[in-house]
PDB file of N, CA and C in Angstrom:
ATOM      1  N   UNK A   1     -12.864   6.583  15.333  1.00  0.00           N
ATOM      2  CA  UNK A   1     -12.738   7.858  14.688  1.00  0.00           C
ATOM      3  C   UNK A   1     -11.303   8.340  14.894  1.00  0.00           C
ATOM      4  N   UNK A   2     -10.579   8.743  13.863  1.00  0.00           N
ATOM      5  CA  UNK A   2      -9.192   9.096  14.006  1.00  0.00           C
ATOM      6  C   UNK A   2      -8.913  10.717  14.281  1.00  0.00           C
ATOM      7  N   UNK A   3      -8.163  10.971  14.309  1.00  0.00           N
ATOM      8  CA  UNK A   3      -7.583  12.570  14.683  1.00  0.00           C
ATOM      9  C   UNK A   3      -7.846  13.218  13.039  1.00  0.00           C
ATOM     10  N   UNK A   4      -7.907  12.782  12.112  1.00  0.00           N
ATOM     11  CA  UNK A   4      -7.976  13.685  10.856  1.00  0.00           C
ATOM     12  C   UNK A   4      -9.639  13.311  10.574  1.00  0.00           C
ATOM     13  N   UNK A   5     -10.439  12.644  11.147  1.00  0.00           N
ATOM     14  CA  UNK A   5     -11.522  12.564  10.549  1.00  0.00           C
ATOM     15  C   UNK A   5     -12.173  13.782  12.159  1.00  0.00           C
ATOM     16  N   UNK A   6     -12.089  13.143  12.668  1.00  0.00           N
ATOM     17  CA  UNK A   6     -12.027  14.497  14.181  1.00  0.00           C
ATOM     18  C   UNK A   6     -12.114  16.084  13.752  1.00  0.00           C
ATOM     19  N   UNK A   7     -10.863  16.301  13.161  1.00  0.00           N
ATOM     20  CA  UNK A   7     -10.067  17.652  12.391  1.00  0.00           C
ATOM     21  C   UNK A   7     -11.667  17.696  11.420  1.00  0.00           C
ATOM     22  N   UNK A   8     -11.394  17.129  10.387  1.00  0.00           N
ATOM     23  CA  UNK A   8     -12.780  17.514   9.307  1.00  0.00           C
ATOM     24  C   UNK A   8     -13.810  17.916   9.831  1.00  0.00           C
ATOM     25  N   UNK A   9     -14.481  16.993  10.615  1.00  0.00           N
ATOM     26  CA  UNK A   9     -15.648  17.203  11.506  1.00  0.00           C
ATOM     27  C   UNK A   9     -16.031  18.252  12.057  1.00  0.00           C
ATOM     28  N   UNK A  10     -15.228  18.617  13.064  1.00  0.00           N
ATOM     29  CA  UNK A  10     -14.941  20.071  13.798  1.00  0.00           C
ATOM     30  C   UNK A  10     -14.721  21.151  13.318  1.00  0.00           C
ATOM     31  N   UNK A  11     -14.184  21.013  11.398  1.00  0.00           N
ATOM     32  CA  UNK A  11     -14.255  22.297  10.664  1.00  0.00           C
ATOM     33  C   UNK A  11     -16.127  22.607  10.240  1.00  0.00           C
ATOM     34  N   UNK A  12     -16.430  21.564  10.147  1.00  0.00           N
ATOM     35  CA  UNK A  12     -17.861  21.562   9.634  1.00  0.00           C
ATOM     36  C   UNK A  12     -18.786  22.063  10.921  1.00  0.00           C
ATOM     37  N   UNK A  13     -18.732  21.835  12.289  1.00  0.00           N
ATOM     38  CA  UNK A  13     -19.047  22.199  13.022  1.00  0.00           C
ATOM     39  C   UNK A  13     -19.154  23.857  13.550  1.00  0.00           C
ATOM     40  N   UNK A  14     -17.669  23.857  13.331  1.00  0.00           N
ATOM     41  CA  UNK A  14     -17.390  25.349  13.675  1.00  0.00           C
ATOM     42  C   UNK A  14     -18.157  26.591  13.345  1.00  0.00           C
ATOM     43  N   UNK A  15     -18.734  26.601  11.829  1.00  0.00           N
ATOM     44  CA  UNK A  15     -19.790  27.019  11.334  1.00  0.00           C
ATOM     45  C   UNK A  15     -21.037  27.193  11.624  1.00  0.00           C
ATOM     46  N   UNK A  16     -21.505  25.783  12.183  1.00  0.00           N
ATOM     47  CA  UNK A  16     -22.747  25.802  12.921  1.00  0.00           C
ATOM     48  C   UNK A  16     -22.657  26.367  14.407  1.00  0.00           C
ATOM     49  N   UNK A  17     -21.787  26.404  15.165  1.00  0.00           N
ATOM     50  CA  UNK A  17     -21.596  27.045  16.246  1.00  0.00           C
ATOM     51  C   UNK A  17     -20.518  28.423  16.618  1.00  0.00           C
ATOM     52  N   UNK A  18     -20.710  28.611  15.493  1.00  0.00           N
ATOM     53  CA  UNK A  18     -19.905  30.209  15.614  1.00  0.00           C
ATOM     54  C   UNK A  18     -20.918  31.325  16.098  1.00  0.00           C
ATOM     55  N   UNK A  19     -21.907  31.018  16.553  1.00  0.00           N
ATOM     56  CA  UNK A  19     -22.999  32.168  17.459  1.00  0.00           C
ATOM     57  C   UNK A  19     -23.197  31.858  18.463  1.00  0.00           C
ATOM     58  N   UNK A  20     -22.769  31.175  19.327  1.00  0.00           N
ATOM     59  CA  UNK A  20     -22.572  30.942  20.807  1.00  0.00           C
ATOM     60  C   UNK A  20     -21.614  31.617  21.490  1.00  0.00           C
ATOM     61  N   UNK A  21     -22.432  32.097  22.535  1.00  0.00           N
ATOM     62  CA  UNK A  21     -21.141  33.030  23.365  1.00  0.00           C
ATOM     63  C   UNK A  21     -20.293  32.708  24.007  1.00  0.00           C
ATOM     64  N   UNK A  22     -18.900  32.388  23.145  1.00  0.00           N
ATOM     65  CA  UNK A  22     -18.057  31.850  23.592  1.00  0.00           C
ATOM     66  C   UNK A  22     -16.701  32.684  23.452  1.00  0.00           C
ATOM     67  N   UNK A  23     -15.962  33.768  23.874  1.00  0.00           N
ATOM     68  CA  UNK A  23     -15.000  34.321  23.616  1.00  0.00           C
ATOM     69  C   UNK A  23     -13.647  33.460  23.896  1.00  0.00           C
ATOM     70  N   UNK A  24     -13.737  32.232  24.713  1.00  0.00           N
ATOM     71  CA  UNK A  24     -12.333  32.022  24.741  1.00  0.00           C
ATOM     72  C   UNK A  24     -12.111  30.471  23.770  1.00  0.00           C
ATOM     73  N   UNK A  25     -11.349  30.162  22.905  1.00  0.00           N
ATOM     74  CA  UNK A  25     -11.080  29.481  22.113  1.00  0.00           C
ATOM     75  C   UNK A  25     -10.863  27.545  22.888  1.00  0.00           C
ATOM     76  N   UNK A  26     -10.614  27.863  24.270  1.00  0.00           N
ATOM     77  CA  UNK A  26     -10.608  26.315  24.780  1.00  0.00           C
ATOM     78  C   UNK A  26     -11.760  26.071  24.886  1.00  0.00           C
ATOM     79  N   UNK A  27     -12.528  27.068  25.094  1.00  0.00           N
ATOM     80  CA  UNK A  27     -13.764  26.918  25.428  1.00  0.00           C
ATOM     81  C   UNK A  27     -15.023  26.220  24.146  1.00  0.00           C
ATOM     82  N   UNK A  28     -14.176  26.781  23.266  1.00  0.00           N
ATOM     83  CA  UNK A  28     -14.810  26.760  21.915  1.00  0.00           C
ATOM     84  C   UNK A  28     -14.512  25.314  21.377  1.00  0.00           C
ATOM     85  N   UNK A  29     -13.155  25.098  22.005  1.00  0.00           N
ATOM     86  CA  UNK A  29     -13.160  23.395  20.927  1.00  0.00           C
ATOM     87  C   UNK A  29     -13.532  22.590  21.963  1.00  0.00           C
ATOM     88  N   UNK A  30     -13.816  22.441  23.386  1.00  0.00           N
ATOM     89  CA  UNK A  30     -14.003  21.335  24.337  1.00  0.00           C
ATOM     90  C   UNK A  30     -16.159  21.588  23.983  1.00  0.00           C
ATOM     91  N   UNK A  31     -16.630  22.617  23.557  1.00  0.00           N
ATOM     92  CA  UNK A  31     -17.989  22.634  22.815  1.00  0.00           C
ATOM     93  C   UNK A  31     -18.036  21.793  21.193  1.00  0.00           C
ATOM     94  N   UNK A  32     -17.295  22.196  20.510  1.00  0.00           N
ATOM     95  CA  UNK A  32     -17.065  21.114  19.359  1.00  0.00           C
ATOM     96  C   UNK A  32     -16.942  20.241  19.325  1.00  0.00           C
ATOM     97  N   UNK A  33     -15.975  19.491  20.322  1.00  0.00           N
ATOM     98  CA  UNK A  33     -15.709  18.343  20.511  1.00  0.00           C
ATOM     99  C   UNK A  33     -16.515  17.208  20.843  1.00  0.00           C
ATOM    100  N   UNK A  34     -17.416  17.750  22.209  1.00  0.00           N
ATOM    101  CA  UNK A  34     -18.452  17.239  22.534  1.00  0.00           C
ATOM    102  C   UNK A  34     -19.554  17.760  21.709  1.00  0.00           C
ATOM    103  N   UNK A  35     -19.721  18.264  20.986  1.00  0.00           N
ATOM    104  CA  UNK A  35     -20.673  18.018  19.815  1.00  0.00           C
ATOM    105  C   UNK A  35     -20.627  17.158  18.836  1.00  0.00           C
ATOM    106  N   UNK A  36     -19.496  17.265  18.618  1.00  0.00           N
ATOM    107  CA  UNK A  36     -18.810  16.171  17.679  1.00  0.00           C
ATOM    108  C   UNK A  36     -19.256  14.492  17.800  1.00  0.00           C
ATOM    109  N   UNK A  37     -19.073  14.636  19.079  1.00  0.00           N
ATOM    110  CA  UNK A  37     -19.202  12.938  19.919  1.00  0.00           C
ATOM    111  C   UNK A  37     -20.551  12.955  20.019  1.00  0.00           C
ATOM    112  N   UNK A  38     -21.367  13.839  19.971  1.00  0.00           N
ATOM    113  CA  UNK A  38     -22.722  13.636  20.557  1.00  0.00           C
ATOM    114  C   UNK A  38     -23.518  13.569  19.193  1.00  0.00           C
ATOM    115  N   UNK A  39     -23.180  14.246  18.459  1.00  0.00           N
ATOM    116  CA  UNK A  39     -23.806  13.897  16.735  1.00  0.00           C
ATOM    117  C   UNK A  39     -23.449  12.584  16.108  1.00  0.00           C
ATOM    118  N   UNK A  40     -22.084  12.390  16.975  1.00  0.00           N
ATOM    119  CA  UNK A  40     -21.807  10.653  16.063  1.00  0.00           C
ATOM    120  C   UNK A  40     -22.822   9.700  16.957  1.00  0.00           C
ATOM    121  N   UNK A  41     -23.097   9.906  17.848  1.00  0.00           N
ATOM    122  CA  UNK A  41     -23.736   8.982  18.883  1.00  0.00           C
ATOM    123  C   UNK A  41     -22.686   8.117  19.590  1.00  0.00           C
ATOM    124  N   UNK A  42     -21.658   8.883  20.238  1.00  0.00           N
ATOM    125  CA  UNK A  42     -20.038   8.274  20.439  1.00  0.00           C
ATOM    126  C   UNK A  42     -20.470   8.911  22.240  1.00  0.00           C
ATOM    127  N   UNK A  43     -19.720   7.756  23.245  1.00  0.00           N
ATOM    128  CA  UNK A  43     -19.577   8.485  24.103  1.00  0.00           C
ATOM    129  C   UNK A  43     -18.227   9.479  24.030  1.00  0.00           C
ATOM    130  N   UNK A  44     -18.375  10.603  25.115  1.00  0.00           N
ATOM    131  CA  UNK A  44     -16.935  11.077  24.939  1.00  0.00           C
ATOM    132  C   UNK A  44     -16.706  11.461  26.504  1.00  0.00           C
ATOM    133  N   UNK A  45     -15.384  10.881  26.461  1.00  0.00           N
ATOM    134  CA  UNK A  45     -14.850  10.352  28.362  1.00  0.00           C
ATOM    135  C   UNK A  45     -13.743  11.591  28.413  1.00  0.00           C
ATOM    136  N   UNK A  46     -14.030  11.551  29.790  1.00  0.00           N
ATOM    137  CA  UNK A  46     -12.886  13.188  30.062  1.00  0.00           C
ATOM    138  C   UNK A  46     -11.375  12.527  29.244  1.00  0.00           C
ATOM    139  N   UNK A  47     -11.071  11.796  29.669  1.00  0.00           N
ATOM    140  CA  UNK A  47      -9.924  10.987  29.262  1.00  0.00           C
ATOM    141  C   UNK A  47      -9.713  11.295  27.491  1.00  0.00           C
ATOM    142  N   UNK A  48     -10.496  10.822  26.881  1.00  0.00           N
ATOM    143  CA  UNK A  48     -10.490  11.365  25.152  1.00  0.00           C
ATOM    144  C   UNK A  48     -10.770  12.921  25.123  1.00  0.00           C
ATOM    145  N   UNK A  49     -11.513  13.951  26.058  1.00  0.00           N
ATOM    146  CA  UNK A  49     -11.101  14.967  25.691  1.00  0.00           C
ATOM    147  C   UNK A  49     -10.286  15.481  25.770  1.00  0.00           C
ATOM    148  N   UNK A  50      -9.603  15.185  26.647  1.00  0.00           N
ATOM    149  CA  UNK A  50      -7.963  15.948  26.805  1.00  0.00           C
ATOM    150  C   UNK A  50      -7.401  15.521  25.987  1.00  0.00           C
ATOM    151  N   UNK A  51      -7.104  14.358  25.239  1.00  0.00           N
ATOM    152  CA  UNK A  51      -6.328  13.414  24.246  1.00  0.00           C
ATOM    153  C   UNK A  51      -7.093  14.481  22.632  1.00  0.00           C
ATOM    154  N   UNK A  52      -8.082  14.724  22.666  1.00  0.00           N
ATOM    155  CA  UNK A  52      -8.148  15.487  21.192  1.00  0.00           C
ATOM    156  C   UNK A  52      -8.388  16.746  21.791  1.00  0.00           C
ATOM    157  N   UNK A  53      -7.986  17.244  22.792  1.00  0.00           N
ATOM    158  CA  UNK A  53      -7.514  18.740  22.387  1.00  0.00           C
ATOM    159  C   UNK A  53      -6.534  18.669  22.125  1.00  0.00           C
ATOM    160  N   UNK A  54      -6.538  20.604  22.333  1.00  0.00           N
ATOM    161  CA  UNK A  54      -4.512  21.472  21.165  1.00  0.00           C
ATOM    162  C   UNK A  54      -4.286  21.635  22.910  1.00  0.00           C
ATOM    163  N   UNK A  55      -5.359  21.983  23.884  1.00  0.00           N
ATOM    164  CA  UNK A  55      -4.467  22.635  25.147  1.00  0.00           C
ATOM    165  C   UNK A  55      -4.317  21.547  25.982  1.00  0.00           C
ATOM    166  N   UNK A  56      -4.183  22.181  27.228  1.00  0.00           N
ATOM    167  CA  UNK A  56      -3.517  21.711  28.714  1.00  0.00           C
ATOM    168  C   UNK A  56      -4.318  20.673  29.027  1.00  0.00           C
ATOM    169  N   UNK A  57      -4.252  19.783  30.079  1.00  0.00           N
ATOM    170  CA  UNK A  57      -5.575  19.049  30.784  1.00  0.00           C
ATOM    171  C   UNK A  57      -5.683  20.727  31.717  1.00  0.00           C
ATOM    172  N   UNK A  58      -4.968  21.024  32.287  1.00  0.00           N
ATOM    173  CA  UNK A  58      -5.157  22.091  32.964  1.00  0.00           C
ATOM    174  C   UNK A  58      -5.859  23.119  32.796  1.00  0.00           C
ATOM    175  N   UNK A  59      -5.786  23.559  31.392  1.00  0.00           N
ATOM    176  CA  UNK A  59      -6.733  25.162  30.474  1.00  0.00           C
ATOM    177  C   UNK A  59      -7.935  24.013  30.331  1.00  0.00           C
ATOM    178  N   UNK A  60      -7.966  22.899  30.106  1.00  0.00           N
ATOM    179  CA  UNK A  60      -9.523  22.066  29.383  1.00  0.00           C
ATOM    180  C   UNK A  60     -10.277  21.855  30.488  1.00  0.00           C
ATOM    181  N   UNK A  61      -9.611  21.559  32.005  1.00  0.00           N
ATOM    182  CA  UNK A  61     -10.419  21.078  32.959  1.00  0.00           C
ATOM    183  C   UNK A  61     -11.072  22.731  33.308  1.00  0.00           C
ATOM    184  N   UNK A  62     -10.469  23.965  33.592  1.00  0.00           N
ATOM    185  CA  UNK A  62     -10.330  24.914  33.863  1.00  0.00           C
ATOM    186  C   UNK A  62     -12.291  25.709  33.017  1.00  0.00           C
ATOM    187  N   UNK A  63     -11.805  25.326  31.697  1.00  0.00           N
ATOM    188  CA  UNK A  63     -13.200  26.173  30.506  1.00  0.00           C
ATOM    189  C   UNK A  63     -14.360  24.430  31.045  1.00  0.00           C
ATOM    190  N   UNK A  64     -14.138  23.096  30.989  1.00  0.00           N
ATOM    191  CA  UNK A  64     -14.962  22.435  31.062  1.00  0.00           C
ATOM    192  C   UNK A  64     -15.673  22.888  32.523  1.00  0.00           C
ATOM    193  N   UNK A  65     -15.057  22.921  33.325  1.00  0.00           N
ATOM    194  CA  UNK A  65     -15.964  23.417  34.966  1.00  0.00           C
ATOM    195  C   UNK A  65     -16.859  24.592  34.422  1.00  0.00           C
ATOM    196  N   UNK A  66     -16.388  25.628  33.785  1.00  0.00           N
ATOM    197  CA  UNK A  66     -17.621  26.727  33.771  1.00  0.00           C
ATOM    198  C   UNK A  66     -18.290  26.247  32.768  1.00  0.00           C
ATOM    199  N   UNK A  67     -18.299  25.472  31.653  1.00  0.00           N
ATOM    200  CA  UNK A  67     -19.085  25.562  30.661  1.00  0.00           C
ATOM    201  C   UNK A  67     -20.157  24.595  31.390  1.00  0.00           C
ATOM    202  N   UNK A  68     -19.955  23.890  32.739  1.00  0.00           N
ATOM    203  CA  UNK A  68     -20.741  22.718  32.986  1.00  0.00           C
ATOM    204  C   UNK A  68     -21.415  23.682  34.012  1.00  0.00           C
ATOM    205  N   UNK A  69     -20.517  24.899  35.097  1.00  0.00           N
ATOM    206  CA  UNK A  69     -21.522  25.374  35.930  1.00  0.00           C
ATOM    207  C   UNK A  69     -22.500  26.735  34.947  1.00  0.00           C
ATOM    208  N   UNK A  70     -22.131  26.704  33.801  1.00  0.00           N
ATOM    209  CA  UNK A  70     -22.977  27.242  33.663  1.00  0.00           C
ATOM    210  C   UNK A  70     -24.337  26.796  32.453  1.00  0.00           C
ATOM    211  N   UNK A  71     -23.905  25.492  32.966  1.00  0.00           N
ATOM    212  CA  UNK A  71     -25.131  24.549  32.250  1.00  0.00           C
ATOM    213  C   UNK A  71     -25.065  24.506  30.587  1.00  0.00           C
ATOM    214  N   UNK A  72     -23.555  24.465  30.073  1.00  0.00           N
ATOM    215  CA  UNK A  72     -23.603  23.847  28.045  1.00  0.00           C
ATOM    216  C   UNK A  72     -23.385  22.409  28.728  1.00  0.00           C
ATOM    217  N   UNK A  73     -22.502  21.918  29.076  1.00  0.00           N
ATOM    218  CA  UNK A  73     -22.271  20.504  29.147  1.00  0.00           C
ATOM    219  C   UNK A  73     -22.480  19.836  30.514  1.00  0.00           C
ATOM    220  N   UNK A  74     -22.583  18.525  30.889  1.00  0.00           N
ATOM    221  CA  UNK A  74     -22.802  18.014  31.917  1.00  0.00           C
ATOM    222  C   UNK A  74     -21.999  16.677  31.596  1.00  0.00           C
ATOM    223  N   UNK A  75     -21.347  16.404  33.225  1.00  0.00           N
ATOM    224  CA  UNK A  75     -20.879  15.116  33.533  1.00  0.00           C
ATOM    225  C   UNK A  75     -21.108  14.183  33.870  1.00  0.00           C
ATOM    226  N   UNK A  76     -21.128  13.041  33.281  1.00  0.00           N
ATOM    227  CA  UNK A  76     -21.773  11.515  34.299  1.00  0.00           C
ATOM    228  C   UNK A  76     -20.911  10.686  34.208  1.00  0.00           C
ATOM    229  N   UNK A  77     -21.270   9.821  35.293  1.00  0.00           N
ATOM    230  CA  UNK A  77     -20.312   8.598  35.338  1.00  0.00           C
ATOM    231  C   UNK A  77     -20.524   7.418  34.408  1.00  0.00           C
ATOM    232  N   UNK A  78     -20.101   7.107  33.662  1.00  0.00           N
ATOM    233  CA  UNK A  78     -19.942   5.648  33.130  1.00  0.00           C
ATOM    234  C   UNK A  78     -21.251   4.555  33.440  1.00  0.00           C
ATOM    235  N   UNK A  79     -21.808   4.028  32.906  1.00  0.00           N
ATOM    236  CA  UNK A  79     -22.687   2.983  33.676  1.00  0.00           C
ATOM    237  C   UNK A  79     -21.681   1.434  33.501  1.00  0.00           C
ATOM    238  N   UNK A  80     -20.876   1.804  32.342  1.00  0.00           N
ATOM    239  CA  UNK A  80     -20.089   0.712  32.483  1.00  0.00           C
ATOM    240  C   UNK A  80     -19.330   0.174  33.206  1.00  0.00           C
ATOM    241  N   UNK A  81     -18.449   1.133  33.447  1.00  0.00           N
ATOM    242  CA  UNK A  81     -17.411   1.732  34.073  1.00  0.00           C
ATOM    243  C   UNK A  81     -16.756   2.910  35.069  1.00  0.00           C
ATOM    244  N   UNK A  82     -17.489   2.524  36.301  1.00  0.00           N
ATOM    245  CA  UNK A  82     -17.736   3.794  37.277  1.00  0.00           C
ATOM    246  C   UNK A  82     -16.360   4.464  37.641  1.00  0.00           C
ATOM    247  N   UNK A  83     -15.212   4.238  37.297  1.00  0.00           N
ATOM    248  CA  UNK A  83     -14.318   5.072  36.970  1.00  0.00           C
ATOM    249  C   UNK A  83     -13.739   5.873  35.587  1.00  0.00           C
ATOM    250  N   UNK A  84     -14.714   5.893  34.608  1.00  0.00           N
ATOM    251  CA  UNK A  84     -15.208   7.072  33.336  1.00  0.00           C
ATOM    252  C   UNK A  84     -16.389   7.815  33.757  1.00  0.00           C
ATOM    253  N   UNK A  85     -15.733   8.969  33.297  1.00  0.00           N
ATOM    254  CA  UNK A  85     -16.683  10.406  33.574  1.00  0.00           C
ATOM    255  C   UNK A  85     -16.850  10.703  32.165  1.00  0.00           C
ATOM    256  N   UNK A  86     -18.209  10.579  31.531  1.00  0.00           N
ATOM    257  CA  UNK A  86     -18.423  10.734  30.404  1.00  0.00           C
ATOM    258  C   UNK A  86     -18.884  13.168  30.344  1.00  0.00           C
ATOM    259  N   UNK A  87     -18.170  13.414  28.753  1.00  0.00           N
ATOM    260  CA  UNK A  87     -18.938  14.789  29.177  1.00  0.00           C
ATOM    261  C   UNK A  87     -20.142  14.546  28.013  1.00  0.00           C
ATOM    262  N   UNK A  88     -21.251  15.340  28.314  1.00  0.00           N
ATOM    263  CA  UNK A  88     -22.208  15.434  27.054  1.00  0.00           C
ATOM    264  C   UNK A  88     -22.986  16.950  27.243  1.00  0.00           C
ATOM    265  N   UNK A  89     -23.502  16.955  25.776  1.00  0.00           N
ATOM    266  CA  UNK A  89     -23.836  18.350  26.014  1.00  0.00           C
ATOM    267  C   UNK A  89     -25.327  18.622  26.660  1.00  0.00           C
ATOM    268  N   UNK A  90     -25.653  19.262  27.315  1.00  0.00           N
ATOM    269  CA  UNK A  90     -26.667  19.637  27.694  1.00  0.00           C
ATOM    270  C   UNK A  90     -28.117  20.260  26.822  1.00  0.00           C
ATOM    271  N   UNK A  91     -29.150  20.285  27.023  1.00  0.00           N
ATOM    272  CA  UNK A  91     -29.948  20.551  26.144  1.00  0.00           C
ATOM    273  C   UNK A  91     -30.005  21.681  25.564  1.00  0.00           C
ATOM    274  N   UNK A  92     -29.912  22.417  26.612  1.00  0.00           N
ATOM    275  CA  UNK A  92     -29.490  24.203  25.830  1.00  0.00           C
ATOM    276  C   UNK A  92     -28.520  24.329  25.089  1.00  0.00           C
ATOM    277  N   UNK A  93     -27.375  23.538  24.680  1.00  0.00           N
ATOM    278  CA  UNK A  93     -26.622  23.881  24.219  1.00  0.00           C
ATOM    279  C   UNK A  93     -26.998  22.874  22.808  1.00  0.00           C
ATOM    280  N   UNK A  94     -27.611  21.776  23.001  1.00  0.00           N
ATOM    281  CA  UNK A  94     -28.191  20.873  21.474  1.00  0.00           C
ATOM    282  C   UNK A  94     -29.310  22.069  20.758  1.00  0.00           C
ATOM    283  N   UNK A  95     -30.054  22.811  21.530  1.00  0.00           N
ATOM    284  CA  UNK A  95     -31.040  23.528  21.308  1.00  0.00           C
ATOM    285  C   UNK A  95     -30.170  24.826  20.145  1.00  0.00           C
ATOM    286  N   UNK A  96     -29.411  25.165  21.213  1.00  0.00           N
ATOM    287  CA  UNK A  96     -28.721  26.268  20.510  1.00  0.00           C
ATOM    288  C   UNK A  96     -27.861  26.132  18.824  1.00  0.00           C
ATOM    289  N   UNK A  97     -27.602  24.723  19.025  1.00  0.00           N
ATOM    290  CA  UNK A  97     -27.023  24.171  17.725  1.00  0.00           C
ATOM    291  C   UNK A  97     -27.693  23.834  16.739  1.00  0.00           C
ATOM    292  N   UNK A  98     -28.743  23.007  17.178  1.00  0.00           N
ATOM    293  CA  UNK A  98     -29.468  23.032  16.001  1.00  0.00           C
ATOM    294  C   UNK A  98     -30.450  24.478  15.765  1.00  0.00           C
ATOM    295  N   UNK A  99     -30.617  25.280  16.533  1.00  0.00           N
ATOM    296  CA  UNK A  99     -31.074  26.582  16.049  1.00  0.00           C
ATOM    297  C   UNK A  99     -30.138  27.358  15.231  1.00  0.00           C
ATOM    298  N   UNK A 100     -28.790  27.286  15.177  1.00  0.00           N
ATOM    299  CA  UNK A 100     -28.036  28.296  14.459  1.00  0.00           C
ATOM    300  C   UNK A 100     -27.120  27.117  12.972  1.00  0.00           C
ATOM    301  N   UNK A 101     -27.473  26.039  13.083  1.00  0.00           N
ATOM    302  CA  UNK A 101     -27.509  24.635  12.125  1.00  0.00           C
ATOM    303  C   UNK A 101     -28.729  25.193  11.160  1.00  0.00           C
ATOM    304  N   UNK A 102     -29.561  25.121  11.664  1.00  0.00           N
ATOM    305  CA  UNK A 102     -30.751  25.643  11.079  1.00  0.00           C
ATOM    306  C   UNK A 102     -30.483  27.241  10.252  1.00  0.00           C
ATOM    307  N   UNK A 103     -30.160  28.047  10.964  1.00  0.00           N
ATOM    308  CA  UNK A 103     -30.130  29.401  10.103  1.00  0.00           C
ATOM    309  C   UNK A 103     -29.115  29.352   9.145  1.00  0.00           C
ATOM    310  N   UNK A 104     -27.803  28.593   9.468  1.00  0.00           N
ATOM    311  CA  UNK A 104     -26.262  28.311   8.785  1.00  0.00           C
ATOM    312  C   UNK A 104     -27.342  28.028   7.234  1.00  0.00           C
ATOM    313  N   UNK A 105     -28.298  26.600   7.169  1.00  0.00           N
ATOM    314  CA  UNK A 105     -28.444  25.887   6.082  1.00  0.00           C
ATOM    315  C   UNK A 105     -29.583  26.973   5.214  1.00  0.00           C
ATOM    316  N   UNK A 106     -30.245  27.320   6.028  1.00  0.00           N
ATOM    317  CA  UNK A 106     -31.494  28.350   5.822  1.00  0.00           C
ATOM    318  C   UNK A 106     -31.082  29.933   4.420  1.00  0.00           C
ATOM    319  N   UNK A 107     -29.561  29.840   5.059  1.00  0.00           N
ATOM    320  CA  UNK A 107     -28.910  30.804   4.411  1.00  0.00           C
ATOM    321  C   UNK A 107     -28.179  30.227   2.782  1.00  0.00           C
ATOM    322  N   UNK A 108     -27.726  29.229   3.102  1.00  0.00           N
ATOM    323  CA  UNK A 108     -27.224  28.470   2.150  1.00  0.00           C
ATOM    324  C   UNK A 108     -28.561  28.155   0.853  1.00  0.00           C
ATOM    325  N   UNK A 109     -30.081  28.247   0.984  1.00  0.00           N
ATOM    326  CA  UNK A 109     -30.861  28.182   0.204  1.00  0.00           C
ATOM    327  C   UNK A 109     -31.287  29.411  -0.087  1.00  0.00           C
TER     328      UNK A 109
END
């Protein structure tokens, strides 16, 4: 998957997750992102998220710790490769997407 098919993706996304309480914007694309990866059926390794964000490793590691202590995403290790830390999203937060996926299309009919 390239950086402009990434870009498309994440515009289409944005829509479906624009009702999550998310006020700060790193916060908002390191949730896209890993949505992104988790709808393609893609793993996505801390390593590629920092590589397709706009911010810091510093601002991404910073919003990924709370979004994980407060249970949207969770970390695991690799089964391949026990030095990759894969992120994925957590169920409340698949729950929450396809609930507001659902109202996005609901509206559209």
């Amino acid at each position: 998957m390239n950086s402009i098919e990434i870009n498309q993706l994440l515009k289409e996304l944005h829509g479906s997750l624009a009702h999550l309480p998310i006020s700060n914007s790193i916060a908002y694309e390191i949730i896209l992102i890993s949505m992104l990866f988790y709808l393609n059926k893609k793993e996505l390794s801390l390593k590629t998220l920092f590589a397709n964000s706009k911010s810091t490793e510093m601002g991404v590691r910073h919003h990924l710790n709370r979004l994980i202590e407060y249970e949207w995403l969770e970390m695991r290790q690799s089964e391949n490769d026990l030095r990759v830390k894969l992120v994925y999203p957590t169920t409340k937060l698949i729950q929450q997407y396809e609930r507001f996926h659902k109202i996005r299309f609901d509206e559209k009919n």
